[in-house]
C-alpha atoms as a PDB file:
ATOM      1  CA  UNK A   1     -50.553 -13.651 -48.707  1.00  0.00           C
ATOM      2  CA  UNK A   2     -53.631 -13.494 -46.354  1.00  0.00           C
ATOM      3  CA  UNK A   3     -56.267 -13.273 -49.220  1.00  0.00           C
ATOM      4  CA  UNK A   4     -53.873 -16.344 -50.342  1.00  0.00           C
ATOM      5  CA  UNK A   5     -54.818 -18.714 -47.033  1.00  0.00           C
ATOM      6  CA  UNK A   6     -58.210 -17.237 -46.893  1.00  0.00           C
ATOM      7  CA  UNK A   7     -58.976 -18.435 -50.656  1.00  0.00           C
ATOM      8  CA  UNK A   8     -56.906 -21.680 -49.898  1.00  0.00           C
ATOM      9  CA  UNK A   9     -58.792 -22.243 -46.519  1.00  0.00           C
ATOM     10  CA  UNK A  10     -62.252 -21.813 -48.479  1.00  0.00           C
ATOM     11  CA  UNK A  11     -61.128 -24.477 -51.310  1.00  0.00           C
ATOM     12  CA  UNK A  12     -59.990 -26.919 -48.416  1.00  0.00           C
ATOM     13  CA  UNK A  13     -63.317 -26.703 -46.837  1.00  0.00           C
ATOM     14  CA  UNK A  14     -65.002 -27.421 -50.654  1.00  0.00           C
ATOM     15  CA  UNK A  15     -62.302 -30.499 -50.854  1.00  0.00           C
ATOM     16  CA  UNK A  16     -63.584 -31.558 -47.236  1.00  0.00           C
ATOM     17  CA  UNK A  17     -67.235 -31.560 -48.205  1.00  0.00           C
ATOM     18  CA  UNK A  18     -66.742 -32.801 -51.517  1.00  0.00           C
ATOM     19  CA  UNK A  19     -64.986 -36.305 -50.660  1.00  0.00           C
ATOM     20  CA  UNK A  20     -67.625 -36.655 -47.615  1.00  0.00           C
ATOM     21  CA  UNK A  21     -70.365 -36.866 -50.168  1.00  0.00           C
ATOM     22  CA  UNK A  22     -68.627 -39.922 -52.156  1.00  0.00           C
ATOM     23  CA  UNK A  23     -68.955 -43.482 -51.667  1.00  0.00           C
ATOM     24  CA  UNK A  24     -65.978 -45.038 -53.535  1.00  0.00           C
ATOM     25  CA  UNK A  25     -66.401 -48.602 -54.897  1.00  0.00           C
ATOM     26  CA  UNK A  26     -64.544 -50.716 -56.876  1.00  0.00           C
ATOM     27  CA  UNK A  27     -67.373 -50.769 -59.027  1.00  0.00           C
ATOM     28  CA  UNK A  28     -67.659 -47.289 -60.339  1.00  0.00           C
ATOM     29  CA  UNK A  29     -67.206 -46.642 -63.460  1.00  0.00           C
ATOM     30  CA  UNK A  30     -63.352 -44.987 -64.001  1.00  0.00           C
ATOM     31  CA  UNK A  31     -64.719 -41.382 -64.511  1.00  0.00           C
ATOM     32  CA  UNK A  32     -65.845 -41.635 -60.857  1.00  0.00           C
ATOM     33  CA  UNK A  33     -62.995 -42.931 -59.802  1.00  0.00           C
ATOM     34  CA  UNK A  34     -61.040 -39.917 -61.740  1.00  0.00           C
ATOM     35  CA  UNK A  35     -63.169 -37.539 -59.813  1.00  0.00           C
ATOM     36  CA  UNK A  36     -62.953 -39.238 -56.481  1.00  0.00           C
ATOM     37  CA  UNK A  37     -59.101 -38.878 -56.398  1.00  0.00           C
ATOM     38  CA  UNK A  38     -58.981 -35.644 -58.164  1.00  0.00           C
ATOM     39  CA  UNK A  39     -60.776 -34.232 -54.815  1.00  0.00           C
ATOM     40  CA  UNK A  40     -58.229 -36.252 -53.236  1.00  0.00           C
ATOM     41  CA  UNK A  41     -55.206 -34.674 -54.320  1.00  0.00           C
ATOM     42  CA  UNK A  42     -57.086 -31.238 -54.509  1.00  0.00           C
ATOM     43  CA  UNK A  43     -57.366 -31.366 -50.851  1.00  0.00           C
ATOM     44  CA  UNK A  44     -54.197 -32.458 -50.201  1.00  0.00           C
ATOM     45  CA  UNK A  45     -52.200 -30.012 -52.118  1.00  0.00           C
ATOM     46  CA  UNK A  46     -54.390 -27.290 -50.658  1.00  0.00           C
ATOM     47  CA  UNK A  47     -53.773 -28.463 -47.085  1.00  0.00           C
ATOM     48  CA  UNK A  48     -50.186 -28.053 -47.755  1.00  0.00           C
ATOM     49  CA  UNK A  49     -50.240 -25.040 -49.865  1.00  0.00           C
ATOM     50  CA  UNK A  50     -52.455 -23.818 -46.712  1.00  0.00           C
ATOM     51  CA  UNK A  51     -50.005 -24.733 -44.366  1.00  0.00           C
ATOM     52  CA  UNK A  52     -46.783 -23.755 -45.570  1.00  0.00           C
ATOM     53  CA  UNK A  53     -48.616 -20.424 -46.452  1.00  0.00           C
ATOM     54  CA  UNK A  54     -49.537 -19.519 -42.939  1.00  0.00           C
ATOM     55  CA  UNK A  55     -46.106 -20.369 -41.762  1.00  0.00           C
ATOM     56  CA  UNK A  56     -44.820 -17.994 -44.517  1.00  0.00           C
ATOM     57  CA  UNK A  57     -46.940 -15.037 -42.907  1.00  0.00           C
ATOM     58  CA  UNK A  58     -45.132 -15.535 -39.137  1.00  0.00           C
ATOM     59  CA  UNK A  59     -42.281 -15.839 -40.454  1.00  0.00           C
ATOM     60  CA  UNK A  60     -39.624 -12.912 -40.687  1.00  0.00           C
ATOM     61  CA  UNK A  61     -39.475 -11.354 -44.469  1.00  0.00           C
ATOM     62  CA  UNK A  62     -35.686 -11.323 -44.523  1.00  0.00           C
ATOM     63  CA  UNK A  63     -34.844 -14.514 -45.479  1.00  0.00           C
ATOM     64  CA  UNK A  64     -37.481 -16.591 -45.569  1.00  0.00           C
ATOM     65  CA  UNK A  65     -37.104 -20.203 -46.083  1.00  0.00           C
ATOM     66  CA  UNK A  66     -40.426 -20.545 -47.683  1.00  0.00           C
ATOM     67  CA  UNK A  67     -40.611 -19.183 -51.518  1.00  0.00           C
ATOM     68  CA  UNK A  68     -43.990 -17.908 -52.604  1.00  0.00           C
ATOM     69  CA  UNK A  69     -43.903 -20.595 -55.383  1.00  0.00           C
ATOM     70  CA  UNK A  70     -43.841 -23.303 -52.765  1.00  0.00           C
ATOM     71  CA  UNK A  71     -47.468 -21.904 -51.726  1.00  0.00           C
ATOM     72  CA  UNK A  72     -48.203 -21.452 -55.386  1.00  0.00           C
ATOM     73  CA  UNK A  73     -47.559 -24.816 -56.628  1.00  0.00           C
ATOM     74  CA  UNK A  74     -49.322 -27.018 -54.449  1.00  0.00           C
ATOM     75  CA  UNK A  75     -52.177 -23.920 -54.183  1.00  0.00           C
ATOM     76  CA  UNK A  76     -52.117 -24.420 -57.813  1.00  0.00           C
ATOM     77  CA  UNK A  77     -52.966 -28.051 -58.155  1.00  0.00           C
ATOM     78  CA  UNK A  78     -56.066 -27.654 -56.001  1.00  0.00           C
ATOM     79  CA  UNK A  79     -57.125 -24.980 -57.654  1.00  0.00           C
ATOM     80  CA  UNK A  80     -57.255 -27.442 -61.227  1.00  0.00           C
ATOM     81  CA  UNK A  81     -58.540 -29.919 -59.131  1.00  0.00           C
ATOM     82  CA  UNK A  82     -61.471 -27.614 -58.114  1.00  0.00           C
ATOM     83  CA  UNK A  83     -62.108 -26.597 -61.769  1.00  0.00           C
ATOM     84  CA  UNK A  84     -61.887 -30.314 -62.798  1.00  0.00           C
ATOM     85  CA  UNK A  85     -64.549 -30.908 -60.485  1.00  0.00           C
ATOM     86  CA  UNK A  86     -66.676 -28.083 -61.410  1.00  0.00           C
ATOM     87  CA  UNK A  87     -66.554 -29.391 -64.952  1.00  0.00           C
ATOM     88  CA  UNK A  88     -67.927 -32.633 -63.239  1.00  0.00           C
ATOM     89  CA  UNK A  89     -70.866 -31.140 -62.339  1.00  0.00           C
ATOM     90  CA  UNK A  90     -71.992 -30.430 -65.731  1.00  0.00           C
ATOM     91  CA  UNK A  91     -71.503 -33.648 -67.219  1.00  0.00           C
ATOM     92  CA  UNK A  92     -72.379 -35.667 -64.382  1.00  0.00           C
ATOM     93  CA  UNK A  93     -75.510 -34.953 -63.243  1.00  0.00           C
ATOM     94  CA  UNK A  94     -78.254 -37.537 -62.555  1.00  0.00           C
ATOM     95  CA  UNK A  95     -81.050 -38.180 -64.774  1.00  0.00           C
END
């Protein structure tokens, strides 16, 4: 679980730097928009997968009210979000 919220922590901090580094206007074409709110959601879903996972790890083991796959869902959709925005990068740059 702690490689878990270290990886998750890493992809929050991409998310972070990522939506810093876009100026959203109503203008943009709707691929931009697509990629502005896919590092949206990435960095939401990571937040919470990051969250509930480090309440998971102070948590007793016996009976934990947090499942692995609610860390695993949410750490799943930023990690698509990540790759959708990776693909981004090869199709988007700047001429």
């Amino acid at each position: 679980m702690v490689s878990l919220i270290s990886f998750l922590a890493v992809l929050l901090i991409f998310f972070s730097i990522d939506i810093r580094s876009r100026e959203p206007s109503d203008d943009d074409p709707w691929h931009a928009q697509l990629f502005e709110w896919t590092s949206r959601i990435g960095g939401v879903s990571t937040a919470v997968a990051l969250t509930l996972g480090w309440i998971d790890l102070f948590l007793p083991d016996e009976g934990s009210p947090i499942h692995v796959a609610l860390v695993a869902g949410p750490g799943s959709v930023g990690v698509i979000c990540a790759v959708v925005l990776g693909l981004e990068m090869l199709w988007q740059r700047e001429r």
